[in-house]
Protein backbone atom coordinates (compact mmCIF):
# COMPACT_ATOMS: atom_id res chain seq x y z
CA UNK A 1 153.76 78.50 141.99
CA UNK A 2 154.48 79.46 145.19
CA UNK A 3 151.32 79.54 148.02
CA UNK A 4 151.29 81.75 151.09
CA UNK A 5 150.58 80.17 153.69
CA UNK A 6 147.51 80.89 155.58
CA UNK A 7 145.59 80.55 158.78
CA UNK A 8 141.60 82.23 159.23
CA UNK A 9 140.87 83.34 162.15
CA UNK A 10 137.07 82.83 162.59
CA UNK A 11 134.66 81.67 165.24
CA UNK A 12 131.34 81.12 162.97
CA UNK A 13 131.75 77.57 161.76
CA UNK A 14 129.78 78.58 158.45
CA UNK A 15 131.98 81.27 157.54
CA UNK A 16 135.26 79.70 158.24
CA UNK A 17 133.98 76.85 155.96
CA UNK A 18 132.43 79.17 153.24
CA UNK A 19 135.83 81.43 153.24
CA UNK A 20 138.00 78.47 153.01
CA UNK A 21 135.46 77.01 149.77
CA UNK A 22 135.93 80.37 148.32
CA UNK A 23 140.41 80.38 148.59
CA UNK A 24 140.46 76.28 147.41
CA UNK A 25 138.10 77.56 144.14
CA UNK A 26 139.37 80.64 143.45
CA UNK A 27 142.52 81.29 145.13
CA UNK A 28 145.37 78.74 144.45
CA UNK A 29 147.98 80.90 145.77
CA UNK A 30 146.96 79.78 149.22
CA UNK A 31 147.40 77.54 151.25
CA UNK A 32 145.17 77.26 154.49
CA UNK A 33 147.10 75.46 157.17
CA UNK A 34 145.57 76.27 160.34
CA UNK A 35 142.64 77.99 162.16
CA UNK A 36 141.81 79.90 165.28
CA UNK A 37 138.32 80.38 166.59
CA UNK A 38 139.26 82.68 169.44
CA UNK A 39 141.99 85.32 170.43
CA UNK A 40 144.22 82.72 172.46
CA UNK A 41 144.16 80.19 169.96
CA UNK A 42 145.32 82.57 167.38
CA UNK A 43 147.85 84.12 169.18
CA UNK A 44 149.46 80.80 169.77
CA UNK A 45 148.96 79.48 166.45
CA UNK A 46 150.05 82.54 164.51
CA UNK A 47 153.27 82.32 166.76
CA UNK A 48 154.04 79.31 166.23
CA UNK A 49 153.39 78.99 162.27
CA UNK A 50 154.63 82.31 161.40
CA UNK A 51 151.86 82.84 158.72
CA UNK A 52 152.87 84.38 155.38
CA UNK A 53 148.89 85.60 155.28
CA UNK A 54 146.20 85.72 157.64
CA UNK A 55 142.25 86.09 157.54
CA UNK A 56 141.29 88.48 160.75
CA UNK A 57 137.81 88.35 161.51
CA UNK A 58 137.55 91.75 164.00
CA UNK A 59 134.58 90.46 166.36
CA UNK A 60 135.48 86.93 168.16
CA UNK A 61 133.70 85.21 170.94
CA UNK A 62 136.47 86.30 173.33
CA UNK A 63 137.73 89.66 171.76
CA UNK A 64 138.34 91.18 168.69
CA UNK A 65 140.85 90.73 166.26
CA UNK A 66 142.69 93.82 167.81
CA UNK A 67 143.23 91.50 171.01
CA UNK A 68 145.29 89.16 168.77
CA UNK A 69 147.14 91.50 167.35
CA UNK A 70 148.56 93.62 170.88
CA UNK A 71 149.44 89.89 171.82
CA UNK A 72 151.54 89.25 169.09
CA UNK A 73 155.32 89.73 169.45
CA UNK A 74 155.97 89.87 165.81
CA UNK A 75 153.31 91.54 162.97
CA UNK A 76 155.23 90.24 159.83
CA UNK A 77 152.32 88.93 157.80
CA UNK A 78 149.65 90.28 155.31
CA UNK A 79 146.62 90.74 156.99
CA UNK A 80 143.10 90.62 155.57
CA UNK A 81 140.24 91.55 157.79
CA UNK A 82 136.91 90.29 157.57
CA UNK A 83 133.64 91.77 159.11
CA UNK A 84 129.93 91.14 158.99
CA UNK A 85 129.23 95.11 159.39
CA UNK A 86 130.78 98.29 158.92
CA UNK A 87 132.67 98.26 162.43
CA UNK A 88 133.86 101.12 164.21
CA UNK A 89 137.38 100.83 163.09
CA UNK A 90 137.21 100.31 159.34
CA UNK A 91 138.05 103.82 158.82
CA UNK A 92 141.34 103.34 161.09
CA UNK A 93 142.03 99.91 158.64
CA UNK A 94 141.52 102.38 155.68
CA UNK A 95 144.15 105.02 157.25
CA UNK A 96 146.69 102.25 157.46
CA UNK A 97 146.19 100.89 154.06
CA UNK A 98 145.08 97.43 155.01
CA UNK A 99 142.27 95.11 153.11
CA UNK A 100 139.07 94.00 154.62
CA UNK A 101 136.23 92.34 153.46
CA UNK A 102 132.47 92.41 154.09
CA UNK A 103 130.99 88.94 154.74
CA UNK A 104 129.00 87.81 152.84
CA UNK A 105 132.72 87.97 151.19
CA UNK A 106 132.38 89.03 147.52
CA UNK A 107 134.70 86.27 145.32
CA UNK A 108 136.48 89.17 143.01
CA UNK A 109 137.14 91.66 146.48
CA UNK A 110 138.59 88.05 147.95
CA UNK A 111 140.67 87.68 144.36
CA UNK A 112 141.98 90.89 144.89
CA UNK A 113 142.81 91.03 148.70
CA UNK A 114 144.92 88.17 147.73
CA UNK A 115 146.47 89.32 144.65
CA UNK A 116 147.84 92.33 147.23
CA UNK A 117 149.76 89.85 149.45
CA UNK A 118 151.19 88.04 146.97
CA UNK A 119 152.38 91.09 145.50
CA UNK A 120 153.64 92.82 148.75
CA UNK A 121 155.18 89.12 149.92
CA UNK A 122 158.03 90.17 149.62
CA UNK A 123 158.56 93.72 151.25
CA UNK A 124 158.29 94.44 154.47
CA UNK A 125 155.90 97.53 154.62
CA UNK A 126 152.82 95.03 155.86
CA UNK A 127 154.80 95.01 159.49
CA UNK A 128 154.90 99.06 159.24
CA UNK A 129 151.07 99.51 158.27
CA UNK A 130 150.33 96.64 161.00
CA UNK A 131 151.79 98.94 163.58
CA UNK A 132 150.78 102.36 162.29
CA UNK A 133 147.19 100.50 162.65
CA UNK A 134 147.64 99.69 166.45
CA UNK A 135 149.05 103.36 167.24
CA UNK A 136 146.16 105.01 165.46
CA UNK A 137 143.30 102.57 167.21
CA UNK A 138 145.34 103.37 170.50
CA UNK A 139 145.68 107.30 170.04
CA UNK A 140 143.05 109.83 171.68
CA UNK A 141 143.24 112.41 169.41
CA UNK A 142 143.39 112.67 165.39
CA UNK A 143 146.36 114.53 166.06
CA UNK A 144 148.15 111.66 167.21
CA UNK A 145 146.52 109.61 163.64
CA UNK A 146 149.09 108.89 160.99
CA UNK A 147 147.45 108.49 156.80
CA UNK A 148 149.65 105.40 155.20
CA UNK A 149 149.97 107.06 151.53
CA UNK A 150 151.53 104.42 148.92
CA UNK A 151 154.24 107.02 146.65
CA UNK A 152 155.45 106.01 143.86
CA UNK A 153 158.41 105.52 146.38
CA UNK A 154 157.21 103.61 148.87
CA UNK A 155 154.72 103.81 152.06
CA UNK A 156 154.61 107.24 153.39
CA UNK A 157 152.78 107.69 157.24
CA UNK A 158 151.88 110.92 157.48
CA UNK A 159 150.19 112.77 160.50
CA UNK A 160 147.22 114.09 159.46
CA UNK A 161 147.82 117.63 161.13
CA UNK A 162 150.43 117.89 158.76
CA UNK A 163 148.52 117.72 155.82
CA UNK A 164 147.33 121.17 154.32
CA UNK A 165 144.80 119.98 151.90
CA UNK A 166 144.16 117.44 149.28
CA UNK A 167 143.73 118.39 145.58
CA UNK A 168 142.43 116.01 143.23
CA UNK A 169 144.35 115.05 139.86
CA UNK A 170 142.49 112.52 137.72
CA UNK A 171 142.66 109.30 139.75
CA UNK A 172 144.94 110.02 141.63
CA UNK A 173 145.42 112.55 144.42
CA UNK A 174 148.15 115.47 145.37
CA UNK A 175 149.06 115.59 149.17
CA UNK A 176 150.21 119.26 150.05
CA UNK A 177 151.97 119.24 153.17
CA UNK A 178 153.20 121.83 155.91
CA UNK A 179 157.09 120.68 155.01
CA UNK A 180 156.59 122.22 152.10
CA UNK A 181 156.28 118.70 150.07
CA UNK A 182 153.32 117.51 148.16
CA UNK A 183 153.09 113.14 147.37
CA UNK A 184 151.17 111.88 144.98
CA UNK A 185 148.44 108.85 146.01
CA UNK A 186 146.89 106.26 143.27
CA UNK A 187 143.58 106.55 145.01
CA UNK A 188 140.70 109.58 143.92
CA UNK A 189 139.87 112.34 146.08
CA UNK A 190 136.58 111.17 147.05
CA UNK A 191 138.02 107.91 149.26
CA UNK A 192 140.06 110.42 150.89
CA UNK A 193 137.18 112.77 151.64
CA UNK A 194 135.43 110.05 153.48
CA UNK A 195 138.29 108.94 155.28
CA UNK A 196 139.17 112.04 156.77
CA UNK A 197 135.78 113.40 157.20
CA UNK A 198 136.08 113.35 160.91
CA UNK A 199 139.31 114.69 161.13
CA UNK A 200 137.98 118.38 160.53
CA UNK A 201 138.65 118.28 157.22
CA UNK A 202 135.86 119.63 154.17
CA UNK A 203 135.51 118.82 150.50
CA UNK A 204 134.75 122.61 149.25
CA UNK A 205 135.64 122.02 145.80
CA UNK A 206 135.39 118.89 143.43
CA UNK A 207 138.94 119.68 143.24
CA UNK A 208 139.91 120.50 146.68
CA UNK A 209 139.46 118.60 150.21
CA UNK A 210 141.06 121.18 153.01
CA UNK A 211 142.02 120.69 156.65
CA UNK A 212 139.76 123.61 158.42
CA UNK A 213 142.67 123.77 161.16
CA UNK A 214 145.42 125.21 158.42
CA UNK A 215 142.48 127.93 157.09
CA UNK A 216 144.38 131.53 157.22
CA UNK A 217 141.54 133.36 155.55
CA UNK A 218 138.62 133.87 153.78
CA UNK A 219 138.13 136.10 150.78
CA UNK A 220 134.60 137.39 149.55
CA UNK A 221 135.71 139.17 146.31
CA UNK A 222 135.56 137.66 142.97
CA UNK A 223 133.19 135.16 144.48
CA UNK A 224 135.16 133.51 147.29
CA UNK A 225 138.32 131.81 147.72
CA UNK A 226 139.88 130.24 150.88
CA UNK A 227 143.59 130.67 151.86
CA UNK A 228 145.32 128.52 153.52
CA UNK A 229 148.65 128.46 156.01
CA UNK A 230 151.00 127.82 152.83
CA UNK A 231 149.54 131.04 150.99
CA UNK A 232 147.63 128.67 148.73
CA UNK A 233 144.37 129.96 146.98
CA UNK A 234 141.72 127.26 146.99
CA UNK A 235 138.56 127.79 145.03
CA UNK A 236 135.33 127.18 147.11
CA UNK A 237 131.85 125.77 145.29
CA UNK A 238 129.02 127.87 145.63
CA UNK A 239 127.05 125.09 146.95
CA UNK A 240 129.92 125.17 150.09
CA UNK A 241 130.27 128.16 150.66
CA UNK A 242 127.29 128.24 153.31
CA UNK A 243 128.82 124.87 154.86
CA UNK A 244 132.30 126.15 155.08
CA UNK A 245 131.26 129.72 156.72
CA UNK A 246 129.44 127.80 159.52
CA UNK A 247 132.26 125.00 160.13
CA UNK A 248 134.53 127.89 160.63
CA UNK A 249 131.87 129.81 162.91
CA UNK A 250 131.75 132.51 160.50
């Protein structure tokens, strides 16, 4: 079998210790081979091994995992974060696609954050959602924000003032976009609503999530209906109606 190897970047002796009990017990396709406790030490370490996989924790003594990151010449590795809080830029990690895990780390999340780099070991789309990461953390406006959406295809980046809205189907989601395409996403509508929540974007149906920007019109008759840019009729709950009117200063 082959074993990625591995280095964990962590400055808290206990959970450096505890994560690498956890990936001996129940992770055999790793191999840990180094660690870093701080951003220098990782940068040289990581470019000198050339890591197939590596643990991030985001807060360090001396930086944050970030730090590491814009010092690295090369992002061709899987990358799982790890965090003792839900920090500021989860919801960036979530737009690019990437794992992270909340200490205390949860054995089957760990199982399955690994099971995703061994799978993916062998494309190259980590180095693209690495970077799409670091543009979006660096970018001032969500205009400027990119959405990694896994296709049937491939990995899609798409800027989210391009999307028109969202439209749940099953588990999975439809993407309609303003080129006219629509992409389908294995994830629900709901992680999507809370990912783009602050992007001026509103569930108003169970069905539909909309971006507010690419609103044309509202229509009172037959008991409301929004339509957007594209022409598209989307039906509006009664129970956000009142929400919608007053995002859109109505």
């Amino acid at each position: 079998m082959k074993r990625l190897s591995t280095i964990i970047v962590e400055d808290e002796f206990h959970s450096r210790e505890m994560l690498k009990s956890f990936l001996r017990e129940y992770c055999p396709e790793v191999e840990v081979k180094e660690e870093a406790k701080n951003v220098e030490e990782a940068v040289q370490k990581i470019s000198t091994m050339k890591p197939e996989l590596v643990f991030m924790d985001i807060e360090l003594q001396s930086g944050t995992g970030f730090d590491v990151l814009k010092s690295l010449e090369n992002l061709d590795f899987h990358l799982i974060f790890t965090t003792a809080f839900e920090h500021y830029a989860i919801k960036a990690i979530k737009f690019s696609s990437l794992d992270y895990l909340l200490k205390p780390i949860d054995v089957e999340e760990l199982q399955n954050a690994v099971k995703k780099a061994v799978d993916a070991s062998s494309d190259n789309s980590q180095q693209d959602l690495l970077q799409n990461l670091m543009s979006n953390l660096s970018g001032p406006t969500n205009a400027n924000k990119k959405i990694s959406l896994a296709t049937a295809e491939g990995v899609e980046f798409v800027p989210i003032d391009q999307i028109f809205y969202c439209e749940a189907n099953g588990s999975y989601t439809n993407f309609h976009l303003t080129d006219n395409r629509k992409l389908v996403v294995s994830k629900n509508l709901k992680e999507y609503e809370n990912m783009l929540a602050d992007a001026k974007f509103m569930r108003v149906h169970n069905s539909f999530l909309i971006n507010l920007q690419e609103v044309k019109r509202f229509v009172k008759s037959e008991g409301g209906y929004i339509v957007m840019n594209n022409d598209a009729q989307i039906s509006i709950s009664n129970s956000k109606r009142e929400e919608f009117l007053r995002q859109m200063g109505l």
